[in-house]
Protein backbone atom coordinates (compact mmCIF):
# COMPACT_ATOMS: atom_id res chain seq x y z
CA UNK A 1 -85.63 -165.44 -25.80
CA UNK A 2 -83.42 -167.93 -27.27
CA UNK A 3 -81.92 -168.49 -30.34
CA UNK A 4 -83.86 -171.21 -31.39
CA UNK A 5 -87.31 -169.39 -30.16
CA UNK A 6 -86.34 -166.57 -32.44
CA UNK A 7 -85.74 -169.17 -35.18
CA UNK A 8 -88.99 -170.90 -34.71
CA UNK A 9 -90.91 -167.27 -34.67
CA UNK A 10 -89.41 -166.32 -37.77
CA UNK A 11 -90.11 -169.35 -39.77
CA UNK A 12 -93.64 -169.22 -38.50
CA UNK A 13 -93.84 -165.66 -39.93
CA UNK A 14 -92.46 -166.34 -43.11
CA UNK A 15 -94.95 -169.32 -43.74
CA UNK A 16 -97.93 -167.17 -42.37
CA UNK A 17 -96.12 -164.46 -44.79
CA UNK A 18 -96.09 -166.65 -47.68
CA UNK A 19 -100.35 -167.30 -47.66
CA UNK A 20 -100.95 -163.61 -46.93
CA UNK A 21 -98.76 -162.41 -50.03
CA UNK A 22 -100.47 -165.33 -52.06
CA UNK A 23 -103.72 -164.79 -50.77
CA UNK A 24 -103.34 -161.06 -52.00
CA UNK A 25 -102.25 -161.87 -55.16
CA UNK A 26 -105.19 -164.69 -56.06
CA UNK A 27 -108.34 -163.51 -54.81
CA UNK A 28 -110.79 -162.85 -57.15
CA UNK A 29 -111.10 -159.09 -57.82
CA UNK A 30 -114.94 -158.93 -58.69
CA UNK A 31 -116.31 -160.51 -55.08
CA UNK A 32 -113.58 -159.01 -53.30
CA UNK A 33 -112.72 -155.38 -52.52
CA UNK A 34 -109.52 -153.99 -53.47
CA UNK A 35 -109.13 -153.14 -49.70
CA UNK A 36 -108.75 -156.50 -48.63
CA UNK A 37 -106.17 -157.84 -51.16
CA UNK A 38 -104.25 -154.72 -50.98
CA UNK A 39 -104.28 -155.24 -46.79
CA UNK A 40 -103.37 -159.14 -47.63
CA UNK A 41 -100.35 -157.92 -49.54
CA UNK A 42 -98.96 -155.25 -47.21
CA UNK A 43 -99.25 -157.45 -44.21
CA UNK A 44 -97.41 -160.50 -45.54
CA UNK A 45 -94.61 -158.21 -46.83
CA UNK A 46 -94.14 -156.83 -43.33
CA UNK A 47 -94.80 -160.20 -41.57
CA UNK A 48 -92.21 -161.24 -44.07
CA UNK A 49 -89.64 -158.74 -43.02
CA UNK A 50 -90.19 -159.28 -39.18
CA UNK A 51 -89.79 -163.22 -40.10
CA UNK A 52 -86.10 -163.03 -41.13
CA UNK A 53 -85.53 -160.09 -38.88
CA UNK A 54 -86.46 -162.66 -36.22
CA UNK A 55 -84.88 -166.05 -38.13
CA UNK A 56 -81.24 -164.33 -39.21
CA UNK A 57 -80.20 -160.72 -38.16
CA UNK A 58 -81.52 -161.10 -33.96
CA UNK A 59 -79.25 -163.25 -32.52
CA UNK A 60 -79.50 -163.71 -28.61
CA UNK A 61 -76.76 -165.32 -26.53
């Protein structure tokens, strides 16, 4: 891949990242089970990670 691939994957990530973690955070708890926020949360923190593993630290020549 190249580097500006990489870049675009991780910023794409990140953003996705940023409405997962939010989503998580905001949803009502009384129509929604605990389950699904706590999934929401977990999966934007790791999407989050993989974004600026992909946007800074993997650098391809």
């Amino acid at each position: 891949m190249s580097k500006n691939t990489c870049k675009i994957i991780g910023f794409v990530t990140m953003i996705i990242s940023v409405f997962l973690i939010m989503g998580g955070l905001y949803l009502p708890q009384a129509e929604i089970p605990a389950l699904i926020t706590i999934t929401c949360l977990v999966s934007g923190i790791i999407l989050c990670v993989v974004g600026v593993v992909f946007y800074k630290i993997l650098k391809t020549d």
